[in-house]
N, C-alpha and C. Protein backbone atom coordinates (compact mmCIF):
# COMPACT_ATOMS: atom_id res chain seq x y z
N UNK A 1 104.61 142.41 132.79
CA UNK A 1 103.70 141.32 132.48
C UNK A 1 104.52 140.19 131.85
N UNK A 2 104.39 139.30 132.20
CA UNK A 2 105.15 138.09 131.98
C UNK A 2 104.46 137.36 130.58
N UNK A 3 105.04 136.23 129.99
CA UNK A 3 104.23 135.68 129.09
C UNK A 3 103.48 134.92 129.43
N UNK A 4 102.94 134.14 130.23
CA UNK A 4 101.71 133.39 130.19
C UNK A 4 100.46 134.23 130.91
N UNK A 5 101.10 135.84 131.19
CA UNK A 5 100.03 137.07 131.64
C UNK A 5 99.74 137.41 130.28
N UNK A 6 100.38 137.40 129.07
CA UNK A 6 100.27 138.20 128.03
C UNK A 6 99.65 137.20 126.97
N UNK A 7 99.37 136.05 127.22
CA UNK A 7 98.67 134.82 126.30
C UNK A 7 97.33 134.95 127.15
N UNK A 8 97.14 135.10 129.00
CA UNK A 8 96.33 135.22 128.90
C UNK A 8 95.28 136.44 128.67
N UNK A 9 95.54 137.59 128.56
CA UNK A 9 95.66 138.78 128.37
C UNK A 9 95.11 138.80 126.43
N UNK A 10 95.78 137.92 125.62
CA UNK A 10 95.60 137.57 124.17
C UNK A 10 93.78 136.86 123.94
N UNK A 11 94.15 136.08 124.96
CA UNK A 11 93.02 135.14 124.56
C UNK A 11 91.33 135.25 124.75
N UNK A 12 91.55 136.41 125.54
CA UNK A 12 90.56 137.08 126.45
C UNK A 12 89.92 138.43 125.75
N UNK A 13 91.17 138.78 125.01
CA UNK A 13 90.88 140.15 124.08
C UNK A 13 90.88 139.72 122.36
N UNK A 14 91.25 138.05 122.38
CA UNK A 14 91.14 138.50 120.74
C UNK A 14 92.64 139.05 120.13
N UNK A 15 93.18 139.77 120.71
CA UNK A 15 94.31 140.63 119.94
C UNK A 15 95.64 139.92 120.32
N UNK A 16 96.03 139.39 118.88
CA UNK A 16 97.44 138.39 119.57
C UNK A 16 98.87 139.02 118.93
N UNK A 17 98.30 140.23 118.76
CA UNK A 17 99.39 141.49 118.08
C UNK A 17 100.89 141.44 118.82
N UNK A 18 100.10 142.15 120.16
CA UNK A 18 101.48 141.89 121.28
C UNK A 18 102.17 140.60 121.70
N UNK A 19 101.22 139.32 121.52
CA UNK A 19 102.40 137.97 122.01
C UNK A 19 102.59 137.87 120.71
N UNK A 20 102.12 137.78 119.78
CA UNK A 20 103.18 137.79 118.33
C UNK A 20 104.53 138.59 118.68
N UNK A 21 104.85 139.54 119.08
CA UNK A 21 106.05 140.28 119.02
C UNK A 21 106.85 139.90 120.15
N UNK A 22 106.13 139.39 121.18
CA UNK A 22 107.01 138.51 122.26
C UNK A 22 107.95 137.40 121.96
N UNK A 23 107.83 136.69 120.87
CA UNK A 23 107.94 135.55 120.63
C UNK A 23 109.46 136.62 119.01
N UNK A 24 110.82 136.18 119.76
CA UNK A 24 111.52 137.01 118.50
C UNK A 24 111.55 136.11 117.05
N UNK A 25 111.41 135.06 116.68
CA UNK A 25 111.65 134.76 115.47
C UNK A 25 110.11 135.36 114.85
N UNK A 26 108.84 135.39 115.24
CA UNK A 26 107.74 136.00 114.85
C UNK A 26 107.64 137.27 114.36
N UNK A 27 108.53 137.77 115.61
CA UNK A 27 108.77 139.17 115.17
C UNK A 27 109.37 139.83 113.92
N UNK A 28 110.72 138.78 114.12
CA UNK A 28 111.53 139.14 112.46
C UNK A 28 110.74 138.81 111.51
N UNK A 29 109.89 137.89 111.37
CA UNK A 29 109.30 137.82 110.15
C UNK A 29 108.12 138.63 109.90
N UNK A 30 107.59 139.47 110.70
CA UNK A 30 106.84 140.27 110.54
C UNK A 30 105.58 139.54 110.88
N UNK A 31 105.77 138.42 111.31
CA UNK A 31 104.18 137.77 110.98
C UNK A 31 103.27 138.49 111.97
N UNK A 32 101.57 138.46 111.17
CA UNK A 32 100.55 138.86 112.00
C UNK A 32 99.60 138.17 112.01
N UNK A 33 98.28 138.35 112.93
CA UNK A 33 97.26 137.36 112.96
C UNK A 33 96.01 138.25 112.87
N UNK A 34 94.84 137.41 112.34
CA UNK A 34 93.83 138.12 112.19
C UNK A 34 92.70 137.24 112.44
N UNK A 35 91.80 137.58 113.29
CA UNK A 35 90.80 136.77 113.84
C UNK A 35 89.65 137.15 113.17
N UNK A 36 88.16 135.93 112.72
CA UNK A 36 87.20 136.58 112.05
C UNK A 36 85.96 135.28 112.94
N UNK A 37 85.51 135.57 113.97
CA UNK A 37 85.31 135.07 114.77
C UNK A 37 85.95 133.78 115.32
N UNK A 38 86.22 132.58 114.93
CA UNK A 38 86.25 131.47 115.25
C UNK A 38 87.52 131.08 114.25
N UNK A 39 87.30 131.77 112.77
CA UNK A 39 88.42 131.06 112.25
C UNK A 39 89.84 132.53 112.03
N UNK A 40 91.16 131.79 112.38
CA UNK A 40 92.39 132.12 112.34
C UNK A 40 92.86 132.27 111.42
N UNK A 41 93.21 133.64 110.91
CA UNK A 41 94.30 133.80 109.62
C UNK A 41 95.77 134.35 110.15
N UNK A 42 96.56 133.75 109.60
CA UNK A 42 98.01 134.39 110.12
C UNK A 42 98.45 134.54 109.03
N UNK A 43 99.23 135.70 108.63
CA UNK A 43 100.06 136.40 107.85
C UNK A 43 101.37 136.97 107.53
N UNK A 44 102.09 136.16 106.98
CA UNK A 44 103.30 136.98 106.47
C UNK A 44 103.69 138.10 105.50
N UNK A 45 104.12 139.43 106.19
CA UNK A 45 103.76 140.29 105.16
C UNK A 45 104.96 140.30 103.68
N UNK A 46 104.76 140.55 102.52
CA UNK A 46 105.91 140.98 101.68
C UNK A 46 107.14 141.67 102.15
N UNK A 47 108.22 141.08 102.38
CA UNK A 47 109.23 141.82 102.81
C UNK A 47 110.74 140.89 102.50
N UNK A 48 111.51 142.16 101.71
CA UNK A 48 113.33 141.30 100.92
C UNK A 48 113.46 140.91 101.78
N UNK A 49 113.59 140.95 103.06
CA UNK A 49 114.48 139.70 103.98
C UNK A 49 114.53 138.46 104.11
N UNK A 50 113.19 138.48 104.11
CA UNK A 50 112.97 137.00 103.38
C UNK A 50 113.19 136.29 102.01
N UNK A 51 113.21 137.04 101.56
CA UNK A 51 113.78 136.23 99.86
C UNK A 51 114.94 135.62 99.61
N UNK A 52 114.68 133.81 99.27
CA UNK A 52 116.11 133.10 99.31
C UNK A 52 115.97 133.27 97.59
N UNK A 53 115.79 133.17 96.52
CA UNK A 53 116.06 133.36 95.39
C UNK A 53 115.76 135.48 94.66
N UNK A 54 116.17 135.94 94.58
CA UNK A 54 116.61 137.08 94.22
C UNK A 54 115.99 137.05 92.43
N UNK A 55 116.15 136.29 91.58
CA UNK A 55 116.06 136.32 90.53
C UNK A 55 114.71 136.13 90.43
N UNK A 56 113.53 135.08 90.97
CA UNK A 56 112.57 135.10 90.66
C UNK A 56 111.53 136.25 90.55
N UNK A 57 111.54 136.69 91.74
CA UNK A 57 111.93 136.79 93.55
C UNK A 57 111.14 135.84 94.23
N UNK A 58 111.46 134.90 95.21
CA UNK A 58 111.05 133.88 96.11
C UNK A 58 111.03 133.81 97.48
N UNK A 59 110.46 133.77 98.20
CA UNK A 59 110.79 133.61 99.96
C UNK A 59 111.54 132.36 99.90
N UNK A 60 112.23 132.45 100.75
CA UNK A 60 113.30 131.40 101.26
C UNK A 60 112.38 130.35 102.10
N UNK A 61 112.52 129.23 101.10
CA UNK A 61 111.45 128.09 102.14
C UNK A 61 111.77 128.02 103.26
N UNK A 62 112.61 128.35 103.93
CA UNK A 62 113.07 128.24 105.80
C UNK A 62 112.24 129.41 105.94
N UNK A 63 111.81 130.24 105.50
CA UNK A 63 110.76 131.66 105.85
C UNK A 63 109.89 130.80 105.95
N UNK A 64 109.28 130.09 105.16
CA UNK A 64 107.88 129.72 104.82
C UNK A 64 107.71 128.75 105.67
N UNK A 65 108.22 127.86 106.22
CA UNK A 65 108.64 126.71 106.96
C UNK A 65 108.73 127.04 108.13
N UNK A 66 109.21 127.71 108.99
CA UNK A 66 109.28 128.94 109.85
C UNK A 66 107.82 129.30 110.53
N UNK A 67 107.29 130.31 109.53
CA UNK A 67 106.24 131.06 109.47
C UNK A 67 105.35 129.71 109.53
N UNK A 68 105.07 129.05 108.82
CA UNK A 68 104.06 127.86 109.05
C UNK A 68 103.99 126.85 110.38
N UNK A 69 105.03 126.87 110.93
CA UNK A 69 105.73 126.08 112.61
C UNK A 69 105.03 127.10 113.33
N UNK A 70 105.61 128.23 113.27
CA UNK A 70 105.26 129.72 114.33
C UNK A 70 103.42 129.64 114.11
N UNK A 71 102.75 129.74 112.85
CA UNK A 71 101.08 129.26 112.88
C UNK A 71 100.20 128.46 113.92
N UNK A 72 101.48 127.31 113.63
CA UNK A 72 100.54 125.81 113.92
C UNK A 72 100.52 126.02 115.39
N UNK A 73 102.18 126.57 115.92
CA UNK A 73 101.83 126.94 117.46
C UNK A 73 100.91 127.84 117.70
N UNK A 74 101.17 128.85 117.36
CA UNK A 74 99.77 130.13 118.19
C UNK A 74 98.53 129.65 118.01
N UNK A 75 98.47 128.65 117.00
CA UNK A 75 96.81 128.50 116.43
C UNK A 75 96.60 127.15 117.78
N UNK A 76 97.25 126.18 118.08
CA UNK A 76 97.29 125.68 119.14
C UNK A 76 97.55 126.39 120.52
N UNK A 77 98.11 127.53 120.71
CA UNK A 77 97.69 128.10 122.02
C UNK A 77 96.26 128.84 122.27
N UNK A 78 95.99 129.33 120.82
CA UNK A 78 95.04 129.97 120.97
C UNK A 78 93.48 128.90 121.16
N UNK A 79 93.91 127.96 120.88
CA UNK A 79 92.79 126.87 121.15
C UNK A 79 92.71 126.52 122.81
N UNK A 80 93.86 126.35 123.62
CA UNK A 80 94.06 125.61 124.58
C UNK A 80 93.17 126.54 125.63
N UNK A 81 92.80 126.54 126.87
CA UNK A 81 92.71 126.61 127.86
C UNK A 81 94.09 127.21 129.00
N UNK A 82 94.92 126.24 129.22
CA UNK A 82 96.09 126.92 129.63
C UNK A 82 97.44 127.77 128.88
N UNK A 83 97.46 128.77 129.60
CA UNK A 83 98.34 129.70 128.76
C UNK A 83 100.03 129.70 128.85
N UNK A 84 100.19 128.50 127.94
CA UNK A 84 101.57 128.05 127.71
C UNK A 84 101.58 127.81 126.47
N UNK A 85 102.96 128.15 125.70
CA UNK A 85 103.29 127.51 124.35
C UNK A 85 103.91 126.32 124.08
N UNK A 86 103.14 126.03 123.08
CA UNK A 86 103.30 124.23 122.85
C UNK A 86 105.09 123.74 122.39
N UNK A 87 104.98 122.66 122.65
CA UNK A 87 106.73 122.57 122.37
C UNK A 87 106.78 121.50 121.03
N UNK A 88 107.33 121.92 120.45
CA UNK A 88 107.21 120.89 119.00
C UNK A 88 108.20 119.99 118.95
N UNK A 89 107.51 118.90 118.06
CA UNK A 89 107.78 117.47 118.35
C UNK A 89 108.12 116.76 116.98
N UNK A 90 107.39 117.45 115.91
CA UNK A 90 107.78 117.10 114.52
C UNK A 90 106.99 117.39 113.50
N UNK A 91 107.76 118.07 112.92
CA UNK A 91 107.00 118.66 111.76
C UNK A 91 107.52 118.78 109.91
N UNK A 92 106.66 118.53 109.87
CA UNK A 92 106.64 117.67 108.10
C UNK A 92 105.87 118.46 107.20
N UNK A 93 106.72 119.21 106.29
CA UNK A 93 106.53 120.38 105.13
C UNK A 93 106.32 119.68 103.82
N UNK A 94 105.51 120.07 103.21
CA UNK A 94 105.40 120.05 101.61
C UNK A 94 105.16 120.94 101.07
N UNK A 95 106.56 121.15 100.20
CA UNK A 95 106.30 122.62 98.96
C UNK A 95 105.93 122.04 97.77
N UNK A 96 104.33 122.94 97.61
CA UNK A 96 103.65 122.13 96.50
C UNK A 96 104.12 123.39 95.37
N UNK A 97 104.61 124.70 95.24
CA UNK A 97 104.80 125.80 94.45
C UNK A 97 105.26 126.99 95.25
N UNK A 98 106.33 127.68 94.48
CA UNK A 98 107.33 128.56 94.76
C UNK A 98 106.63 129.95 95.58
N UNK A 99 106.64 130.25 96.15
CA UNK A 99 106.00 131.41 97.37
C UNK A 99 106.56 132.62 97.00
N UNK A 100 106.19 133.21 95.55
CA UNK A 100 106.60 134.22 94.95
C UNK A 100 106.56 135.72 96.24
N UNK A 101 107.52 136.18 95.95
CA UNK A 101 107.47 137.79 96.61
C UNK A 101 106.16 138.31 96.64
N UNK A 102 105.37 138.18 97.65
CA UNK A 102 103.97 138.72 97.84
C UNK A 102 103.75 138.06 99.42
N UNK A 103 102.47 138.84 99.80
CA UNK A 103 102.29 138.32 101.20
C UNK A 103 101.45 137.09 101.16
N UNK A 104 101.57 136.18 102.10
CA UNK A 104 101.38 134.90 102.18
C UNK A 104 100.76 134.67 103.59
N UNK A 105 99.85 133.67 103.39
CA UNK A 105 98.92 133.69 104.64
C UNK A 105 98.84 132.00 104.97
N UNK A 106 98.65 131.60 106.20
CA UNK A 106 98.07 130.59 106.64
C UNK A 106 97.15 130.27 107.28
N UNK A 107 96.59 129.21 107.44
CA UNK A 107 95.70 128.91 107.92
C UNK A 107 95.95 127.23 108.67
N UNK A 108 95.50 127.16 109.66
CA UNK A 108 96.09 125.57 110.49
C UNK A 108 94.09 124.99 110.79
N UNK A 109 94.53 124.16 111.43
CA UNK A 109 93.36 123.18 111.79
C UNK A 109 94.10 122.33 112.58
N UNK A 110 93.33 122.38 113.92
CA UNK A 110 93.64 121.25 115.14
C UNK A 110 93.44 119.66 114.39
N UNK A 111 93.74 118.71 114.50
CA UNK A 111 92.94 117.29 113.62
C UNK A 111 92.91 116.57 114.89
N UNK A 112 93.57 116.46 116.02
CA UNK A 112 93.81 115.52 117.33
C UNK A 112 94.08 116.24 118.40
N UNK A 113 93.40 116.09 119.31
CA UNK A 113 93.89 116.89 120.57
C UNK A 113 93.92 115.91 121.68
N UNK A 114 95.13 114.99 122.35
CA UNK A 114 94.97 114.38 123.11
C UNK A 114 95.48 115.08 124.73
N UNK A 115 96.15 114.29 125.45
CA UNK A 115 96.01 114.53 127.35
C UNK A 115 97.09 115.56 126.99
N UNK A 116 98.31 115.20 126.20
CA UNK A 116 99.47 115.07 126.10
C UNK A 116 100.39 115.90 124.56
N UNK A 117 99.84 115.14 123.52
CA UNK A 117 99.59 115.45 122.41
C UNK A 117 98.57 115.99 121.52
N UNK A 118 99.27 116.68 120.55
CA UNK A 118 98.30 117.89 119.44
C UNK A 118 98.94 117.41 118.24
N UNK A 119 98.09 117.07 117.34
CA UNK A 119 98.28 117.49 115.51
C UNK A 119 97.93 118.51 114.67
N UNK A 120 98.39 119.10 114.25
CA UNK A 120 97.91 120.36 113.49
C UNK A 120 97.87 119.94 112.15
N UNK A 121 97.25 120.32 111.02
CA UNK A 121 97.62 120.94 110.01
C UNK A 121 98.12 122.05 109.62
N UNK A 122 98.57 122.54 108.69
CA UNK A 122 98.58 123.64 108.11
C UNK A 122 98.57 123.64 106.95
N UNK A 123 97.99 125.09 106.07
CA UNK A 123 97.97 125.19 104.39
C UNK A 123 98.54 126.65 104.56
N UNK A 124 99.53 126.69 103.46
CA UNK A 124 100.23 128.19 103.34
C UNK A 124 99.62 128.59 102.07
N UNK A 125 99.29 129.79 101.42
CA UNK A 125 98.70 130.15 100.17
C UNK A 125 99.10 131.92 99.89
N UNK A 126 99.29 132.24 98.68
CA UNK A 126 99.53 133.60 98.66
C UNK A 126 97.89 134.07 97.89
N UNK A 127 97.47 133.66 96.63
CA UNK A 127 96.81 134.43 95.68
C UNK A 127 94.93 133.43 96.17
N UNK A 128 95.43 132.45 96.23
CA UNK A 128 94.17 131.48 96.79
C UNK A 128 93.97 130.84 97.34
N UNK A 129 93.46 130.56 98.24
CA UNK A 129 93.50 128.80 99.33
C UNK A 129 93.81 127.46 98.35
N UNK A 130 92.69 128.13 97.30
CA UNK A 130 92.27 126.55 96.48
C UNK A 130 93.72 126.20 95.74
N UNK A 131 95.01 127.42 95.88
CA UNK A 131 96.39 126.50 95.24
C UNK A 131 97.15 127.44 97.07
N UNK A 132 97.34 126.32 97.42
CA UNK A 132 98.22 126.69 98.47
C UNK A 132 99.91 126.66 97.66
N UNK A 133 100.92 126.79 98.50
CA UNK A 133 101.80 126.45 97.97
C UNK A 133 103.06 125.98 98.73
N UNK A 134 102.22 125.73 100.28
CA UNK A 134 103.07 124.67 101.25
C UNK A 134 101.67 123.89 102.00
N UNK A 135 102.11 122.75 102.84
CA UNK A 135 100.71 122.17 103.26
C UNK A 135 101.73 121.78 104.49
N UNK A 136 101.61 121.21 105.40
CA UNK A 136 102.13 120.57 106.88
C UNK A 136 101.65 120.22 107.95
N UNK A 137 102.14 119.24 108.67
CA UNK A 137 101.87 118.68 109.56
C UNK A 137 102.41 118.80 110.77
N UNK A 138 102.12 119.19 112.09
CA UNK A 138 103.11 119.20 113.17
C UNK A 138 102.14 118.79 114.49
N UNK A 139 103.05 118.39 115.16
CA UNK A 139 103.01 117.37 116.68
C UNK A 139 103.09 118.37 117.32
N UNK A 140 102.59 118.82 118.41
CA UNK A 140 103.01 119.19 120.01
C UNK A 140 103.00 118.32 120.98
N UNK A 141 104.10 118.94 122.27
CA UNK A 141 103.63 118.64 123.11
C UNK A 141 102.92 119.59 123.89
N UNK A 142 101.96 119.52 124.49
CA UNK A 142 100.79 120.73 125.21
C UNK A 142 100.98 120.73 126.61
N UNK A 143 101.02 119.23 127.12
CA UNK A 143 101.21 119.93 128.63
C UNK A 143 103.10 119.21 129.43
């Protein structure tokens, strides 16, 4: 099964377990997704590999940064109609607070969907939505 058999295969069942693991930087980070009808949670689980500060303990903002890019796409394929992954175009991070050693979740929002072009948001948060502790913006291109 090829990948745009296995997105469509995802989109049809809900379960984006297996193209999560298709995709290798997703994989290393362990990330997972969890659907609750309509709205998308994606998840990074607690795990040392990720930790760029040791002393706090901290995820390495390129984890978090990473993991939040890898979101904004699936949460944009999983919106689309055709089963291709979006190609990114630019994307703009803000670390509002340190992403202590614990699992960390996101959440994106489409804001523009044009012929051509996509805007996403994203909010990263470990303990609450209401204090995230990354927020971002990213471009696709879709077709």
């Amino acid at each position: 099964m090829n990948l745009s058999q296995k997105m469509l295969a995802a989109q049809k069942s809900g379960d984006y377990a297996n193209l999560i693991r298709e995709i290798p930087y997703a994989a290393t980070l362990g990330m997972e997704c969890e659907t609750f009808g309509k709205e998308v949670v994606f998840r990074l689980p607690r795990n040392d590999t990720n930790l760029g500060n040791p002393i706090l303990p901290a995820i390495h903002g390129g984890v978090i940064g990473g993991f939040m890019e890898m979101a904004a796409a699936f949460y944009l394929m999983m919106s689309q109609d055709a089963p291709r992954f979006p190609r990114i175009v630019d994307f703009s991070l803000d670390y509002l607070r340190a992403g202590l050693d614990r699992e960390t979740f996101a959440e994106c929002l489409l804001t523009r969907q044009g012929n051509r072009v996509a805007n996403v948001t994203v909010s990263a948060w470990q303990s609450s939505r209401q204090s995230p502790i990354a927020t971002a913006r990213a471009h696709f291109i879709i077709r």
